[in-house]
Every structure is written in C-alpha cells, then in structure tokens.
Protein backbone atom coordinates (compact mmCIF):
# COMPACT_ATOMS: atom_id res chain seq x y z
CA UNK A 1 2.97 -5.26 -7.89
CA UNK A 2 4.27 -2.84 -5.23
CA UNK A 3 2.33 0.04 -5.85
CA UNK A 4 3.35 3.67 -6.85
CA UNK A 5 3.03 5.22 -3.38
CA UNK A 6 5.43 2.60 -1.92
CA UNK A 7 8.33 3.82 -4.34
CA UNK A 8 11.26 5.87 -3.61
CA UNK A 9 11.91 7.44 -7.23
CA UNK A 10 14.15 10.49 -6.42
CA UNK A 11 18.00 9.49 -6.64
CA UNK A 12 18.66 11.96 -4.12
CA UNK A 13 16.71 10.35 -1.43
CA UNK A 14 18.15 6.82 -2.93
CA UNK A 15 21.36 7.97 -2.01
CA UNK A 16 20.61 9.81 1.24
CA UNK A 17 19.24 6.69 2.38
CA UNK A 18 22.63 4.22 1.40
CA UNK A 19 24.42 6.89 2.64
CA UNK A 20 22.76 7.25 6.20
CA UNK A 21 20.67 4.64 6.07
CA UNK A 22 21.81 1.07 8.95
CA UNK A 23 23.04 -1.49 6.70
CA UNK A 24 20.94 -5.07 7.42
CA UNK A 25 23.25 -7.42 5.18
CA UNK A 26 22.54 -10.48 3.95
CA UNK A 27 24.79 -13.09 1.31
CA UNK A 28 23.15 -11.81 -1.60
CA UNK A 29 21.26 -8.06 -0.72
CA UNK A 30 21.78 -5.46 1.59
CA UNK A 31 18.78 -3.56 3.16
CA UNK A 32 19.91 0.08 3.90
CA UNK A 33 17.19 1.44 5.90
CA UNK A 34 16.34 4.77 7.55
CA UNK A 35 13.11 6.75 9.41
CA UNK A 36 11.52 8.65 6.50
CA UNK A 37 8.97 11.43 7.02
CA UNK A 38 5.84 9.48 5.38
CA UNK A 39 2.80 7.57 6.69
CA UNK A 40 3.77 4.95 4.54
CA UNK A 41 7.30 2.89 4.12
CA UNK A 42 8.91 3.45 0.67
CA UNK A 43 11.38 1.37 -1.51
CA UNK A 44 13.22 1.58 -3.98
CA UNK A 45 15.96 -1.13 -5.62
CA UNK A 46 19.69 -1.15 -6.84
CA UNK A 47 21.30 -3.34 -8.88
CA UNK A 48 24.40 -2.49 -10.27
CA UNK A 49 26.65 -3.32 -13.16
CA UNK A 50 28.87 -5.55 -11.15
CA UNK A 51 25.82 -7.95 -10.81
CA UNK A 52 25.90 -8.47 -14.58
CA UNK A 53 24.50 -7.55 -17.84
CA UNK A 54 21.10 -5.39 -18.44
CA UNK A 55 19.04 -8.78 -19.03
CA UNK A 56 20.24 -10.54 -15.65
CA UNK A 57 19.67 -7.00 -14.01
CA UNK A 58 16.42 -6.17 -14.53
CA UNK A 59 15.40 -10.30 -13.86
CA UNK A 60 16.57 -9.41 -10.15
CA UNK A 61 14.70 -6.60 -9.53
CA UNK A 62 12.00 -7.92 -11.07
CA UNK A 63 12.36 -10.74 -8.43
CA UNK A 64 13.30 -8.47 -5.47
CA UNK A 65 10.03 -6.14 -6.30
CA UNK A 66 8.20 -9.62 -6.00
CA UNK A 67 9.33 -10.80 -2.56
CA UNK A 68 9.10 -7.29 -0.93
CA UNK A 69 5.78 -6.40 -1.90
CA UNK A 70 3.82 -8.82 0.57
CA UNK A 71 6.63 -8.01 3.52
CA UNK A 72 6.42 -4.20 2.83
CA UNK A 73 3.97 -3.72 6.47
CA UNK A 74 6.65 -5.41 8.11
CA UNK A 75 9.28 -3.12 7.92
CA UNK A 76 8.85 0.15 10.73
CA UNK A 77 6.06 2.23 10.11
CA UNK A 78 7.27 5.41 7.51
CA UNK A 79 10.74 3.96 6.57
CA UNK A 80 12.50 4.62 3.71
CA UNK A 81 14.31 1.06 2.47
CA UNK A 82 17.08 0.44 -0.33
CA UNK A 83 17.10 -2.94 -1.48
CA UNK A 84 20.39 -3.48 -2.85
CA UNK A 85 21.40 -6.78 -4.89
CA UNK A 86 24.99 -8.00 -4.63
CA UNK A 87 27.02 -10.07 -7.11
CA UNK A 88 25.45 -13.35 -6.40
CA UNK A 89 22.18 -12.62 -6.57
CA UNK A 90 22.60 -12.53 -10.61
CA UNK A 91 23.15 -16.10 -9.95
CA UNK A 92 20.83 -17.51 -7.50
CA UNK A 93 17.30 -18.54 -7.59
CA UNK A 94 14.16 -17.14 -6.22
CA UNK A 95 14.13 -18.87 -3.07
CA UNK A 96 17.74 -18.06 -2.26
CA UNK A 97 16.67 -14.55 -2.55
CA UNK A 98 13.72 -14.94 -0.74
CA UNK A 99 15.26 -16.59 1.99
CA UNK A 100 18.20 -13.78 2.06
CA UNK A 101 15.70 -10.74 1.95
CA UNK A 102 13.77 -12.71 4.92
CA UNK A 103 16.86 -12.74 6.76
CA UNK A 104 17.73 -9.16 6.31
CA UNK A 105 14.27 -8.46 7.62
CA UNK A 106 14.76 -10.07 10.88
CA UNK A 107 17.52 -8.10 11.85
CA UNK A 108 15.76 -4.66 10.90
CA UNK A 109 14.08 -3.12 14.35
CA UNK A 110 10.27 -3.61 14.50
CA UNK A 111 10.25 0.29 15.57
C-alpha cells in the first residue's frame, strides 16, 4: 500500500507537475516528473476516461499503485511523479505494466 505521505492529493500540484513536469514515456504510461520541495518523493495517478469505463479505471490504478510502491526510493530524492495510464493499459496485464513502468524508470535521472 503506498502510504499517505507518498501521495500527491492536491489537483493543483497534479497539474503543475503534467504541466512542467519531463515526460518519461512508455507504450502504456507516461511518468511526468519534476523536483518537489519535500524530503520524501510523492505520487499521485491519472487515468482518464479515454482508458475506459469506471470499473477498468480504477483496476489500473489499483495495479499502477501496486508496482510503484516497492520502486518509490528509486525515483530522485523529493520528486513529485504523475503516473499517467494511456489507452492500452485498460487492456494489458500486470506484467505488461510492470515491465512499461520499469522502463519509464530507467530513463528518469537518478538525481
């Protein structure tokens, strides 16, 4: 469970950081990812309508918060992250989107 301090629940920072945040894309989620001002690195998710109906929505951010709890320390120290799902990812499994979000990661700078 990625715990409460790790969230980013204001939708004004949520859309400071997509909107200024460097884009890490992947076939099935985009990492937007800026410098935040906190100790600890903060994230928040977005799936939209275009990715399907309310059921298949909340099933991939269910499995999004799942994979980026354990590699949460590996993004830079006090970033703020949005993790956001394309179309396919209402489609794909859990290992496609593990694999995806893992390849994100690696292009996001270590500092």
């Amino acid at each position: 469970m990625l715990p409460a301090s790790a969230r980013l629940r204001k939708s004004s920072e949520i859309s400071a950081v997509m909107k200024s945040g460097t884009r890490f894309s992947a076939k099935l989620v985009v990492l937007h990812v800026t410098s935040g001002s906190t100790e600890q690195s903060k994230v928040a998710f977005a799936v939209g309508k275009n990715v399907g109906n309310s059921v298949i929505r909340h099933r991939v951010t269910r499995q999004l918060r799942h994979i980026v709890t354990p590699v949460l320390p590996r993004f830079p120290t006090g970033s703020h992250v949005v993790v956001r799902a394309l179309p396919a990812a209402a489609t794909a499994t859990f290992t496609q989107l593990t694999e995806n979000l893992e390849f994100a990661l690696t292009k996001v700078p270590k500092s």
